[in-house]
Protein backbone atom coordinates (compact mmCIF):
# COMPACT_ATOMS: atom_id res chain seq x y z
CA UNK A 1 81.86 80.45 114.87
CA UNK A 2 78.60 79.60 113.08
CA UNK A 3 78.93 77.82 109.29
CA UNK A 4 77.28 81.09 108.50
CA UNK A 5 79.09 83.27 109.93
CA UNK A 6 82.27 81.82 108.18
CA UNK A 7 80.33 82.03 104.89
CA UNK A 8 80.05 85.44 105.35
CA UNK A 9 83.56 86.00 106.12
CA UNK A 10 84.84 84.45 103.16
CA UNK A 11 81.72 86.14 100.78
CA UNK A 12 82.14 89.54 101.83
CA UNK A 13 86.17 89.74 100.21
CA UNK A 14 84.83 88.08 97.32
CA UNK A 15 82.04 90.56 97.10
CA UNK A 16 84.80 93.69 97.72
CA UNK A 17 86.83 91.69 95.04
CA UNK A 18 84.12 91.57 92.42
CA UNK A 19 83.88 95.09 92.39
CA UNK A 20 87.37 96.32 92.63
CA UNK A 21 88.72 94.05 90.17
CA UNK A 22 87.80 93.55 86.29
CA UNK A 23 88.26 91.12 83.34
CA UNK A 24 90.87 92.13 80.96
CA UNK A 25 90.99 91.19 77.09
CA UNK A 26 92.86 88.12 78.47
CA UNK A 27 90.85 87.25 81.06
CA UNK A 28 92.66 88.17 84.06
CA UNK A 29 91.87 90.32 86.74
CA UNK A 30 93.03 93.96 86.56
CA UNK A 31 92.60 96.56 89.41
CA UNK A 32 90.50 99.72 88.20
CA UNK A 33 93.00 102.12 89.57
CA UNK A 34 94.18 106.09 88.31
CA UNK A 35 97.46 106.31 88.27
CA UNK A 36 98.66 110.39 87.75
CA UNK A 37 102.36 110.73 87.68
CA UNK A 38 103.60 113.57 89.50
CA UNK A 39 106.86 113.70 87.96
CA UNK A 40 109.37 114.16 90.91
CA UNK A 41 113.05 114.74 90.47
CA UNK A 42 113.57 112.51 93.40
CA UNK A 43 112.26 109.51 95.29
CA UNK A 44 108.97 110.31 97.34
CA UNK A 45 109.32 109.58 101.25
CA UNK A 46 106.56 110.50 102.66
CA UNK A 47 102.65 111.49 101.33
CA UNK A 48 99.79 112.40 103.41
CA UNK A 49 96.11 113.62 102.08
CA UNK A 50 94.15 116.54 103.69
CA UNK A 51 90.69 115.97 103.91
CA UNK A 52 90.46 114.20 100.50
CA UNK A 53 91.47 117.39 98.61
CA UNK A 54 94.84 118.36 98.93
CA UNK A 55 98.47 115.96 98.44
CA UNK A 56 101.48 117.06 100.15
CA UNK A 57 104.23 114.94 99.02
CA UNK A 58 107.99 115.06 100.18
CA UNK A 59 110.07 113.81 97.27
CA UNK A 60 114.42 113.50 98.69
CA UNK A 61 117.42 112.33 97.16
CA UNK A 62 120.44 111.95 99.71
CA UNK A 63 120.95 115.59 100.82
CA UNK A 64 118.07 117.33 99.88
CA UNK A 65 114.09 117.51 99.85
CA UNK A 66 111.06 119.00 97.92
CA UNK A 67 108.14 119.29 99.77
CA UNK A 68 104.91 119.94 97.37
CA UNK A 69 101.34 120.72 97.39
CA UNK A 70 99.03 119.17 94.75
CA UNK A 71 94.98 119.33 94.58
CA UNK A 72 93.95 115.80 94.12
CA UNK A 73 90.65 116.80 92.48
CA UNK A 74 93.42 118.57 90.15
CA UNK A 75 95.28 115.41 89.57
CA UNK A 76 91.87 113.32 88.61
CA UNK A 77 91.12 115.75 86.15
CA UNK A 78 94.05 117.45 84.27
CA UNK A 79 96.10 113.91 84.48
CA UNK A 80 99.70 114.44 83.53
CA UNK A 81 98.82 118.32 82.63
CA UNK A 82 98.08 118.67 86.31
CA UNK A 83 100.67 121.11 88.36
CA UNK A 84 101.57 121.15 92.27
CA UNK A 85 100.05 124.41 93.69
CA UNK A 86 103.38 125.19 95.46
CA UNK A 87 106.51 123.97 96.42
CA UNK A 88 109.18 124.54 98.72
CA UNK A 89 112.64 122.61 99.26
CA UNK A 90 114.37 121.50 102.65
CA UNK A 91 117.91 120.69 103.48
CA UNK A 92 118.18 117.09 103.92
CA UNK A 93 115.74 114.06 102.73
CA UNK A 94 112.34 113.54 104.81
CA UNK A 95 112.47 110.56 106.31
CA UNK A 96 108.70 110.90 108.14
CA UNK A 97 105.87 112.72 109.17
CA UNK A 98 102.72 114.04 111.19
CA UNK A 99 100.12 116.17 110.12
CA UNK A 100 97.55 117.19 112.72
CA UNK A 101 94.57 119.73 111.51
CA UNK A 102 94.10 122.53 113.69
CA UNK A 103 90.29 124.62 112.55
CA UNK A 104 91.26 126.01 108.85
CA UNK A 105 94.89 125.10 109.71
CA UNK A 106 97.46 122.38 109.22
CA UNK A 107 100.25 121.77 111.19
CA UNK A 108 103.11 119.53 110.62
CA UNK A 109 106.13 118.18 111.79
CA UNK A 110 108.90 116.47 109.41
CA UNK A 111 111.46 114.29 110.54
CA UNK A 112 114.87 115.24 108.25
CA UNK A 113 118.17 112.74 107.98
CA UNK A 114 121.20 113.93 107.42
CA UNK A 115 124.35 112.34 106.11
């Protein structure tokens, strides 16, 4: 590898860096990140995003699940206001997932534990 192509290497995260990351009052760097809390009765196990406007979001304790819809664009703009579109509950905590888009559809398969 070429001295510049190793100086590019190490630039280029720097770069990325520079522009993810800001100064804070005490001088450290701070991500630039929104953080919405969804406020879920349980622990979430498993999130996926559909085509950059929808959230579905399994949230299971030890012997149940709640499986929810939220519109990110939503979430970005009503903050902790914002409300999942629709819910529905399973019986027995997700422990994966698969989402596969079929046209105007989606189609997905949970994996559920049980005790």
């Amino acid at each position: 590898m070429s001295g510049s192509e190793v100086e590019m290497l190490v630039l280029h995260p720097l770069r990325l860096a520079n522009t993810l990351y800001h100064l804070n009052s005490l001088g450290m760097n701070t991500p630039e990140a929104l953080s919405t809390p969804l406020h879920q009765a349980s622990s979430v196990t498993w999130v996926k995003l559909l085509q950059g406007q929808l959230l579905i979001v399994a949230s299971s304790n030890a012997h149940q699940s709640t499986l929810s819809l939220w519109s990110v664009p939503a979430l970005f703009q009503g903050g902790k206001q914002a409300a999942e579109l629709t819910k529905c509950y399973l019986p027995g905590p997700v422990y994966r997932g698969v989402l596969d888009l079929q046209g105007n559809n989606a189609v997905f398969a949970l994996e559920l534990r049980s005790r």
